[in-house]
C-alpha atoms as a PDB file:
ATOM      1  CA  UNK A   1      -7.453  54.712  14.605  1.00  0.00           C
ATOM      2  CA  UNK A   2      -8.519  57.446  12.100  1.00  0.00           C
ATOM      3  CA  UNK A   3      -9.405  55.171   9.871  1.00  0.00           C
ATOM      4  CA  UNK A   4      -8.577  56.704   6.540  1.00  0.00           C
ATOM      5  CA  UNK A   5      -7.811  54.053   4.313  1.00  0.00           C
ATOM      6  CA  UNK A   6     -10.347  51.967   5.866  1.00  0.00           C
ATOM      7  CA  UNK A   7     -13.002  53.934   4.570  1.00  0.00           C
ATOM      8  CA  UNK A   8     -14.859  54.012   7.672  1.00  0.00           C
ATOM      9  CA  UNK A   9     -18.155  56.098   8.371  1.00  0.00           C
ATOM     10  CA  UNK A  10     -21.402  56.040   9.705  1.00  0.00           C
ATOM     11  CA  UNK A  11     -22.314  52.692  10.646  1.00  0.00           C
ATOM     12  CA  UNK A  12     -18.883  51.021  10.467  1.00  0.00           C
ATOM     13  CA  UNK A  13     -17.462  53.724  12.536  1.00  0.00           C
ATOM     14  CA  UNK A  14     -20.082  52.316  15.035  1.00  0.00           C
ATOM     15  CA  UNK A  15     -19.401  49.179  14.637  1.00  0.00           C
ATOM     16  CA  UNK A  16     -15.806  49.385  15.054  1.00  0.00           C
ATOM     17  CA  UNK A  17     -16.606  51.361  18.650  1.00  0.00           C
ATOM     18  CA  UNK A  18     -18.661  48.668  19.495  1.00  0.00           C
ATOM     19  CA  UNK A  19     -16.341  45.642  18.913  1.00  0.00           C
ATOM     20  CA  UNK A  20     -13.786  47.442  20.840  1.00  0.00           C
ATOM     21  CA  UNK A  21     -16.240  48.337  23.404  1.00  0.00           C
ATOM     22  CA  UNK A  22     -17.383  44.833  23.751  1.00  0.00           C
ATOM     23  CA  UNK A  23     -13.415  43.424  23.731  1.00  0.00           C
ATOM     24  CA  UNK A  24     -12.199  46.157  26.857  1.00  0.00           C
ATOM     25  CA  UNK A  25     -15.438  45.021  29.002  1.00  0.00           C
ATOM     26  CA  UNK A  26     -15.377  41.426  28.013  1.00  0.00           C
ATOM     27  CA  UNK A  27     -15.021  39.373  31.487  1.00  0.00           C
ATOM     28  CA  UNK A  28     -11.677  38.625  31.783  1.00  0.00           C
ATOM     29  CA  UNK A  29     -10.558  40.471  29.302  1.00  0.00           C
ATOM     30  CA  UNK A  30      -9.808  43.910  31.054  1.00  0.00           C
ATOM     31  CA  UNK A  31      -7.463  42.154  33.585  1.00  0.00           C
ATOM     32  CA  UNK A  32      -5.294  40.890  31.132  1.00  0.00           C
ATOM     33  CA  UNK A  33      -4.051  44.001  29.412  1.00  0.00           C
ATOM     34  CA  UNK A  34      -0.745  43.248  29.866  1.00  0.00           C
ATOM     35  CA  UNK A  35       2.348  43.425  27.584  1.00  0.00           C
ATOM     36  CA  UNK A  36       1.555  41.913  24.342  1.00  0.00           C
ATOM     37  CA  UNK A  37       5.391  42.062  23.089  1.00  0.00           C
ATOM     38  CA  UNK A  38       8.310  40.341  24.802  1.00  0.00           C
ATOM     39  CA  UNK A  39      11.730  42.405  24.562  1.00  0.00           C
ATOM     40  CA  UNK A  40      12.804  41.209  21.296  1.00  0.00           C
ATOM     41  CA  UNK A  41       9.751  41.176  19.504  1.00  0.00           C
ATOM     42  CA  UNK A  42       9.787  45.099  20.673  1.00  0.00           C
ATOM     43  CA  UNK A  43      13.113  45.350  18.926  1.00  0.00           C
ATOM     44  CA  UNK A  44      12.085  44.093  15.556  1.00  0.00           C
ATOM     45  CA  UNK A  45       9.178  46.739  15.300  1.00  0.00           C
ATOM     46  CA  UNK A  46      11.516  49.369  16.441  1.00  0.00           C
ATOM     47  CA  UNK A  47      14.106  48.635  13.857  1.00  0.00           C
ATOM     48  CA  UNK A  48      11.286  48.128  11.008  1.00  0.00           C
ATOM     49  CA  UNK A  49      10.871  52.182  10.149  1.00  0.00           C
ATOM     50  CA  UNK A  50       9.495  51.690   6.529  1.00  0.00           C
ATOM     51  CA  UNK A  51       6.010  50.758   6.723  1.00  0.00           C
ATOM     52  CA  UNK A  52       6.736  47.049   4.556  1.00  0.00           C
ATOM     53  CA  UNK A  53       9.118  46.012   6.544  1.00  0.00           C
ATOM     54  CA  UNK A  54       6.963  47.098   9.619  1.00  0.00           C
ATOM     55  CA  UNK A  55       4.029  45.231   8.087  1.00  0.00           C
ATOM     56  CA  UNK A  56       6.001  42.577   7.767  1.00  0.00           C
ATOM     57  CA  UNK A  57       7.237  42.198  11.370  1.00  0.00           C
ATOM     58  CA  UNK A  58       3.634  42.757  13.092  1.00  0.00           C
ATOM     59  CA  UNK A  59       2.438  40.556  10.847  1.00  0.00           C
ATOM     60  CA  UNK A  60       5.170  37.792  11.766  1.00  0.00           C
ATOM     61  CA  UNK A  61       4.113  38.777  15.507  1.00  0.00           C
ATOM     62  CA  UNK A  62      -0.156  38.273  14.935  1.00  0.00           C
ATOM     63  CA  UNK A  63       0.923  35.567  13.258  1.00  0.00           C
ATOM     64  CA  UNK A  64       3.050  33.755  16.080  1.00  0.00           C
ATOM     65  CA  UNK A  65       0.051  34.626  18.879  1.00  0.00           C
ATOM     66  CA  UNK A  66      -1.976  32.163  15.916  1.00  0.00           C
ATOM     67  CA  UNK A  67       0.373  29.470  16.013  1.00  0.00           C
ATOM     68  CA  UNK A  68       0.116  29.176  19.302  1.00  0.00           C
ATOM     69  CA  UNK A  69      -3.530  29.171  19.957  1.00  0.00           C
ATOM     70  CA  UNK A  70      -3.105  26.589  17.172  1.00  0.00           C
ATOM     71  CA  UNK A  71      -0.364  24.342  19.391  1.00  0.00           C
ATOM     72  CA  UNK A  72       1.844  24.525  16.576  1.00  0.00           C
ATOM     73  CA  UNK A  73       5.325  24.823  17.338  1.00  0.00           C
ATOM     74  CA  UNK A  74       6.756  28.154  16.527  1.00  0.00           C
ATOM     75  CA  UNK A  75       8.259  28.754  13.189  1.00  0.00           C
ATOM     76  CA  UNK A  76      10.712  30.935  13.728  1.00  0.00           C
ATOM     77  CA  UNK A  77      13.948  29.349  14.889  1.00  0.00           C
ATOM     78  CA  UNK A  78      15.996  32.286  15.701  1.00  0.00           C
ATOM     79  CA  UNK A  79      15.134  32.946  19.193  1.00  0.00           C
ATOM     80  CA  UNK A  80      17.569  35.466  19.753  1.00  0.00           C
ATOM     81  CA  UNK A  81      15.795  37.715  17.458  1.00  0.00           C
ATOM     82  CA  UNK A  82      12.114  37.024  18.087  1.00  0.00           C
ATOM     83  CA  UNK A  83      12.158  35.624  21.940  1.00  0.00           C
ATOM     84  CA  UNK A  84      10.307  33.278  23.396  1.00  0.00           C
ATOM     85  CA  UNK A  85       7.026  31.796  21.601  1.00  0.00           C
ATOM     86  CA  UNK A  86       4.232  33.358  22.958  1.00  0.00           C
ATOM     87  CA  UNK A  87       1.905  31.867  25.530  1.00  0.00           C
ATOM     88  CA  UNK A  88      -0.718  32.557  27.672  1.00  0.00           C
ATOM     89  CA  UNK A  89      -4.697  31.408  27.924  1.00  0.00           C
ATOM     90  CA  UNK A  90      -6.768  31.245  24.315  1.00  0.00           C
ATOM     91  CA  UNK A  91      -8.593  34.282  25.257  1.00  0.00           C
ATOM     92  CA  UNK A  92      -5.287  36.224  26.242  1.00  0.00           C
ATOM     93  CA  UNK A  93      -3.233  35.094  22.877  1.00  0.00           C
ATOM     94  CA  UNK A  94      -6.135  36.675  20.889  1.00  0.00           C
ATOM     95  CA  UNK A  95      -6.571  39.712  23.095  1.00  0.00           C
ATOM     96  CA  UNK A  96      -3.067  39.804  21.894  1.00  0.00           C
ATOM     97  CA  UNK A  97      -3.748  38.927  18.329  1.00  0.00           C
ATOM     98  CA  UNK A  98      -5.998  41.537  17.812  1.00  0.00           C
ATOM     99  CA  UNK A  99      -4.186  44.500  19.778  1.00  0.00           C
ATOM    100  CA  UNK A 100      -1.114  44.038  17.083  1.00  0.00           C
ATOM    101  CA  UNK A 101      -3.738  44.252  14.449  1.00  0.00           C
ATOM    102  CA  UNK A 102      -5.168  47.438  15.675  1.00  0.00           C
ATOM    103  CA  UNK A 103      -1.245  48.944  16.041  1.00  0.00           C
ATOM    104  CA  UNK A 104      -0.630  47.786  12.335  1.00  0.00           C
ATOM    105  CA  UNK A 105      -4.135  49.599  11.508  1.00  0.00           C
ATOM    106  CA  UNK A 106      -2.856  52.285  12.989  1.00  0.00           C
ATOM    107  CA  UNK A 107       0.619  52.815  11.183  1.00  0.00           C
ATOM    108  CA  UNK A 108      -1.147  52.054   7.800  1.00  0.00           C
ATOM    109  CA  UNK A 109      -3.672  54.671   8.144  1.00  0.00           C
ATOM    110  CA  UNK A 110      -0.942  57.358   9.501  1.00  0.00           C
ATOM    111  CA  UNK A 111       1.341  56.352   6.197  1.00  0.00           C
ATOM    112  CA  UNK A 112      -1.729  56.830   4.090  1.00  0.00           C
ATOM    113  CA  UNK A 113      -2.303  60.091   5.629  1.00  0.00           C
ATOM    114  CA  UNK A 114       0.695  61.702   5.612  1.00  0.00           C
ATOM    115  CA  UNK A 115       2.264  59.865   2.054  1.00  0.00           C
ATOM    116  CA  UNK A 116      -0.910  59.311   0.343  1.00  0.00           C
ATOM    117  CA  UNK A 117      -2.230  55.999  -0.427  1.00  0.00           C
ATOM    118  CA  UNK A 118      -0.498  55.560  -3.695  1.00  0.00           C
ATOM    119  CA  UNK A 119       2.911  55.633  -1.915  1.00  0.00           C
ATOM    120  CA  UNK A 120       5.025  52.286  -3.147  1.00  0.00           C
ATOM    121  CA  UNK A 121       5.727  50.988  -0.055  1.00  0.00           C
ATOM    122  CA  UNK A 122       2.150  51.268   1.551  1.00  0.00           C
ATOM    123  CA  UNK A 123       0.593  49.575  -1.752  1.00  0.00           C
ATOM    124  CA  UNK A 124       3.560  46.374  -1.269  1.00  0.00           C
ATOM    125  CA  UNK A 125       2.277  46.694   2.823  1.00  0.00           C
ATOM    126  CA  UNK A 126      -1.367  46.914   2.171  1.00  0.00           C
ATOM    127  CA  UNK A 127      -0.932  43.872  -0.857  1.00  0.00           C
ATOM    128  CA  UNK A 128       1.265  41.895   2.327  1.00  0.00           C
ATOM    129  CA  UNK A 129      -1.963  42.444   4.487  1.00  0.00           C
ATOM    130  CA  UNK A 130      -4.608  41.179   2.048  1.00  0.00           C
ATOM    131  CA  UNK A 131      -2.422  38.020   1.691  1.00  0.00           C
ATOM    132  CA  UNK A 132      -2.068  37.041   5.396  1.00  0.00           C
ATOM    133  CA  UNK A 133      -5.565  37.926   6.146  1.00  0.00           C
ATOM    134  CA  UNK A 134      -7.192  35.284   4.233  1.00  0.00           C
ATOM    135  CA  UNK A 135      -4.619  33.032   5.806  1.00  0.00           C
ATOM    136  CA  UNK A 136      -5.491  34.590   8.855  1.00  0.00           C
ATOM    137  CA  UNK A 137      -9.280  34.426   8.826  1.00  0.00           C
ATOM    138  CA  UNK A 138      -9.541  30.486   7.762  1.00  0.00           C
ATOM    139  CA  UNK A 139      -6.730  29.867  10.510  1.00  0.00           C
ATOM    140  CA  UNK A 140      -9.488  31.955  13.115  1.00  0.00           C
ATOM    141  CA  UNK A 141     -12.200  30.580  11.846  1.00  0.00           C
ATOM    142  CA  UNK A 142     -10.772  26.517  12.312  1.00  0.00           C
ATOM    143  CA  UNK A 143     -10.090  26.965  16.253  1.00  0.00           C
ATOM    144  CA  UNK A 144     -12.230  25.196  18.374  1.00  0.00           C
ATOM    145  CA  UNK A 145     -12.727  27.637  21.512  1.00  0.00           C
ATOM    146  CA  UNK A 146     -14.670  27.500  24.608  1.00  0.00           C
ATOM    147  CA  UNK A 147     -17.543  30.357  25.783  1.00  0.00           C
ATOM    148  CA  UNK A 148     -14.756  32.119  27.689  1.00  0.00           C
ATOM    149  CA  UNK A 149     -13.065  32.659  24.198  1.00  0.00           C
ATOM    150  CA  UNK A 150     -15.682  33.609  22.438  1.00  0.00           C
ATOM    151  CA  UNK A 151     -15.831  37.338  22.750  1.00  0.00           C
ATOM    152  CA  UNK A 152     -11.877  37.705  22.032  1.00  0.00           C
ATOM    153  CA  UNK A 153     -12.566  35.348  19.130  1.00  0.00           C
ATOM    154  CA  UNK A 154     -14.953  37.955  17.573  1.00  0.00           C
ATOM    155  CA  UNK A 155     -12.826  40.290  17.771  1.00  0.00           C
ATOM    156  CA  UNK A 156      -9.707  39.058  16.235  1.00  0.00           C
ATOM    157  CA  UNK A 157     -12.313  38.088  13.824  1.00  0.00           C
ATOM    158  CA  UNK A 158     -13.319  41.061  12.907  1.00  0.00           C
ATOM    159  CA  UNK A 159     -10.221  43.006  12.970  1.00  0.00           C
ATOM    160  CA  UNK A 160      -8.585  40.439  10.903  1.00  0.00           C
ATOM    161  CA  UNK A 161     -11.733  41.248   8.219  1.00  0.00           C
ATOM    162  CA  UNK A 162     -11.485  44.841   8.661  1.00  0.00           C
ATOM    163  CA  UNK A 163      -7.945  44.913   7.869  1.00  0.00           C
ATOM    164  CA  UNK A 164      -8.705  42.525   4.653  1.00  0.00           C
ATOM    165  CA  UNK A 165     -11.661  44.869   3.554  1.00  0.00           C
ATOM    166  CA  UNK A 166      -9.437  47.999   4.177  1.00  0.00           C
ATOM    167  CA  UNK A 167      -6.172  46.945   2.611  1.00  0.00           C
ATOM    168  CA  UNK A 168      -8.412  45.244  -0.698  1.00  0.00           C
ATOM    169  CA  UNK A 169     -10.137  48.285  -0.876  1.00  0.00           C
ATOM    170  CA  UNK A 170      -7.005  50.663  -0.791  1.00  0.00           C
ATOM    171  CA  UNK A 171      -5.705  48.554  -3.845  1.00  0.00           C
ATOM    172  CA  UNK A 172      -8.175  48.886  -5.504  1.00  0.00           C
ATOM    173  CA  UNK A 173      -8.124  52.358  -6.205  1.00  0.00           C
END
Protein backbone atom coordinates (compact mmCIF):
# COMPACT_ATOMS: atom_id res chain seq x y z
CA UNK A 1 0.00 0.00 0.00
CA UNK A 2 1.75 3.33 -0.85
CA UNK A 3 -0.26 5.00 1.18
CA UNK A 4 -0.76 8.34 -0.48
CA UNK A 5 -3.97 9.52 0.46
CA UNK A 6 -3.57 8.08 3.77
CA UNK A 7 -1.08 10.44 4.68
CA UNK A 8 1.12 8.00 6.18
CA UNK A 9 4.77 8.68 7.57
CA UNK A 10 7.01 8.17 10.23
CA UNK A 11 5.34 6.59 12.99
CA UNK A 12 2.11 5.50 11.25
CA UNK A 13 4.09 3.98 8.54
CA UNK A 14 5.38 1.87 11.53
CA UNK A 15 2.50 1.23 12.87
CA UNK A 16 0.81 0.06 9.88
CA UNK A 17 4.02 -2.57 9.41
CA UNK A 18 3.44 -3.62 12.69
CA UNK A 19 -0.33 -4.44 12.65
CA UNK A 20 0.29 -6.34 9.57
CA UNK A 21 3.24 -7.92 11.05
CA UNK A 22 1.37 -8.94 14.07
CA UNK A 23 -1.90 -10.22 11.75
CA UNK A 24 0.59 -12.68 9.21
CA UNK A 25 2.31 -14.24 12.52
CA UNK A 26 -0.78 -14.31 14.62
CA UNK A 27 -1.27 -18.20 15.65
CA UNK A 28 -3.59 -19.45 13.43
CA UNK A 29 -3.71 -16.89 11.37
CA UNK A 30 -0.92 -17.76 8.74
CA UNK A 31 -2.64 -21.15 7.98
CA UNK A 32 -5.67 -19.70 6.96
CA UNK A 33 -4.64 -17.54 4.06
CA UNK A 34 -6.89 -18.93 1.88
CA UNK A 35 -9.29 -17.47 -0.74
CA UNK A 36 -11.14 -14.67 0.73
CA UNK A 37 -13.61 -14.34 -2.45
CA UNK A 38 -15.91 -17.09 -3.71
CA UNK A 39 -16.35 -17.09 -7.68
CA UNK A 40 -19.01 -14.62 -7.89
CA UNK A 41 -17.98 -12.25 -5.48
CA UNK A 42 -14.64 -12.28 -7.84
CA UNK A 43 -16.92 -11.35 -10.68
CA UNK A 44 -18.50 -8.31 -9.18
CA UNK A 45 -14.98 -6.67 -8.46
CA UNK A 46 -13.90 -7.56 -11.88
CA UNK A 47 -16.82 -5.95 -13.57
CA UNK A 48 -16.65 -2.77 -11.07
CA UNK A 49 -13.68 -0.77 -13.20
CA UNK A 50 -14.58 2.80 -11.89
CA UNK A 51 -13.27 3.17 -8.54
CA UNK A 52 -17.23 4.01 -6.93
CA UNK A 53 -18.62 1.32 -8.17
CA UNK A 54 -15.51 -0.76 -7.03
CA UNK A 55 -15.83 0.84 -3.60
CA UNK A 56 -19.03 -0.04 -3.58
CA UNK A 57 -18.72 -3.79 -4.26
CA UNK A 58 -15.68 -4.41 -1.69
CA UNK A 59 -17.47 -2.64 0.54
CA UNK A 60 -20.73 -4.88 0.05
CA UNK A 61 -18.07 -7.86 0.38
CA UNK A 62 -16.28 -6.48 4.08
CA UNK A 63 -19.51 -5.90 4.81
CA UNK A 64 -21.04 -9.52 4.27
CA UNK A 65 -17.72 -11.21 6.20
CA UNK A 66 -19.50 -8.64 9.23
CA UNK A 67 -22.79 -10.01 8.98
CA UNK A 68 -21.70 -13.10 9.43
CA UNK A 69 -19.44 -12.87 12.36
CA UNK A 70 -22.61 -11.07 13.52
CA UNK A 71 -25.03 -14.39 12.73
CA UNK A 72 -27.12 -12.22 10.80
CA UNK A 73 -28.56 -13.66 7.85
CA UNK A 74 -27.15 -12.33 4.69
CA UNK A 75 -28.72 -9.39 3.05
CA UNK A 76 -28.26 -9.87 -0.20
CA UNK A 77 -30.84 -12.13 -1.81
CA UNK A 78 -29.48 -12.57 -5.19
CA UNK A 79 -27.26 -15.45 -4.82
CA UNK A 80 -26.52 -15.85 -8.27
CA UNK A 81 -24.67 -12.68 -8.26
CA UNK A 82 -22.91 -12.60 -4.89
CA UNK A 83 -22.61 -16.59 -4.00
CA UNK A 84 -22.82 -18.17 -1.08
CA UNK A 85 -22.75 -16.13 2.39
CA UNK A 86 -19.54 -16.33 3.71
CA UNK A 87 -18.45 -18.60 6.52
CA UNK A 88 -15.71 -19.80 8.25
CA UNK A 89 -14.27 -19.43 12.12
CA UNK A 90 -14.53 -15.63 13.79
CA UNK A 91 -10.89 -15.25 13.44
CA UNK A 92 -10.92 -16.41 9.66
CA UNK A 93 -14.12 -14.05 8.62
CA UNK A 94 -12.03 -11.09 9.94
CA UNK A 95 -8.72 -12.22 8.51
CA UNK A 96 -11.02 -11.89 5.63
CA UNK A 97 -12.58 -8.64 6.63
CA UNK A 98 -9.55 -6.92 6.84
CA UNK A 99 -7.63 -8.37 3.65
CA UNK A 100 -10.65 -6.69 1.42
CA UNK A 101 -9.97 -3.57 3.33
CA UNK A 102 -6.35 -3.51 2.58
CA UNK A 103 -7.27 -4.35 -1.45
CA UNK A 104 -9.80 -1.35 -1.33
CA UNK A 105 -6.79 0.73 0.36
CA UNK A 106 -4.95 -0.22 -2.24
CA UNK A 107 -7.13 0.81 -5.38
CA UNK A 108 -7.93 4.17 -3.58
CA UNK A 109 -4.44 5.15 -3.14
CA UNK A 110 -3.46 3.98 -6.90
CA UNK A 111 -6.66 6.26 -8.19
CA UNK A 112 -5.35 9.07 -6.08
CA UNK A 113 -2.03 8.66 -7.55
CA UNK A 114 -2.50 8.42 -10.91
CA UNK A 115 -6.02 10.88 -11.13
CA UNK A 116 -5.28 13.06 -8.31
CA UNK A 117 -7.30 13.18 -5.27
CA UNK A 118 -9.77 15.71 -6.46
CA UNK A 119 -10.97 13.28 -9.19
CA UNK A 120 -15.10 13.03 -8.89
CA UNK A 121 -15.36 9.63 -8.60
CA UNK A 122 -12.59 9.03 -5.88
CA UNK A 123 -14.17 12.01 -3.69
CA UNK A 124 -18.05 10.00 -4.12
CA UNK A 125 -15.64 6.56 -3.20
CA UNK A 126 -13.68 8.08 -0.44
CA UNK A 127 -17.28 9.97 0.98
CA UNK A 128 -18.85 5.95 0.49
CA UNK A 129 -15.87 4.83 2.78
CA UNK A 130 -16.22 7.38 5.60
CA UNK A 131 -19.94 6.34 5.75
CA UNK A 132 -19.54 2.53 6.14
CA UNK A 133 -16.67 2.88 8.41
CA UNK A 134 -18.43 4.33 11.26
CA UNK A 135 -20.99 1.65 10.60
CA UNK A 136 -18.24 -0.57 10.42
CA UNK A 137 -16.27 0.29 13.54
CA UNK A 138 -19.46 0.27 16.10
CA UNK A 139 -20.51 -3.12 14.29
CA UNK A 140 -16.48 -4.34 15.29
CA UNK A 141 -16.45 -2.91 18.26
CA UNK A 142 -20.13 -4.78 19.57
CA UNK A 143 -18.77 -8.50 18.84
CA UNK A 144 -18.15 -10.46 21.66
CA UNK A 145 -14.92 -12.61 20.66
CA UNK A 146 -12.84 -15.09 22.36
CA UNK A 147 -8.67 -14.75 22.96
CA UNK A 148 -8.22 -16.69 19.72
CA UNK A 149 -10.00 -13.67 17.97
CA UNK A 150 -8.46 -11.17 19.44
CA UNK A 151 -5.47 -10.41 17.33
CA UNK A 152 -7.65 -10.55 13.93
CA UNK A 153 -10.07 -8.32 15.84
CA UNK A 154 -7.34 -5.61 16.14
CA UNK A 155 -6.70 -5.65 13.04
CA UNK A 156 -9.91 -5.27 11.26
CA UNK A 157 -10.05 -2.68 13.87
CA UNK A 158 -7.59 -0.78 12.86
CA UNK A 159 -7.83 -1.03 9.22
CA UNK A 160 -11.40 -0.17 9.42
CA UNK A 161 -10.00 3.28 11.38
CA UNK A 162 -7.29 3.79 9.03
CA UNK A 163 -9.48 3.73 6.14
CA UNK A 164 -12.00 6.26 8.12
CA UNK A 165 -8.99 8.61 9.04
CA UNK A 166 -7.66 8.37 5.40
CA UNK A 167 -10.82 8.79 3.39
CA UNK A 168 -12.03 11.93 6.13
CA UNK A 169 -8.86 13.33 5.67
CA UNK A 170 -8.78 13.17 1.74
CA UNK A 171 -12.18 15.15 1.91
CA UNK A 172 -11.15 17.36 3.64
CA UNK A 173 -8.82 18.95 1.50
Amino acid sequence: MTARWFGLCGGWRRRLVFLFSLLLLSPGLAQQRGDVLNEQEIERVREAQEIDQRTEVFLKLAGRRLTALEGRPDPLIKREQWGEPPNGSPQQLLAAYTRILEELADKLDAVAETKGEKDPKLRKALARVRHDMESHLTRLERLTLGDDELAAHRAALQMARLLLDGASDALAK
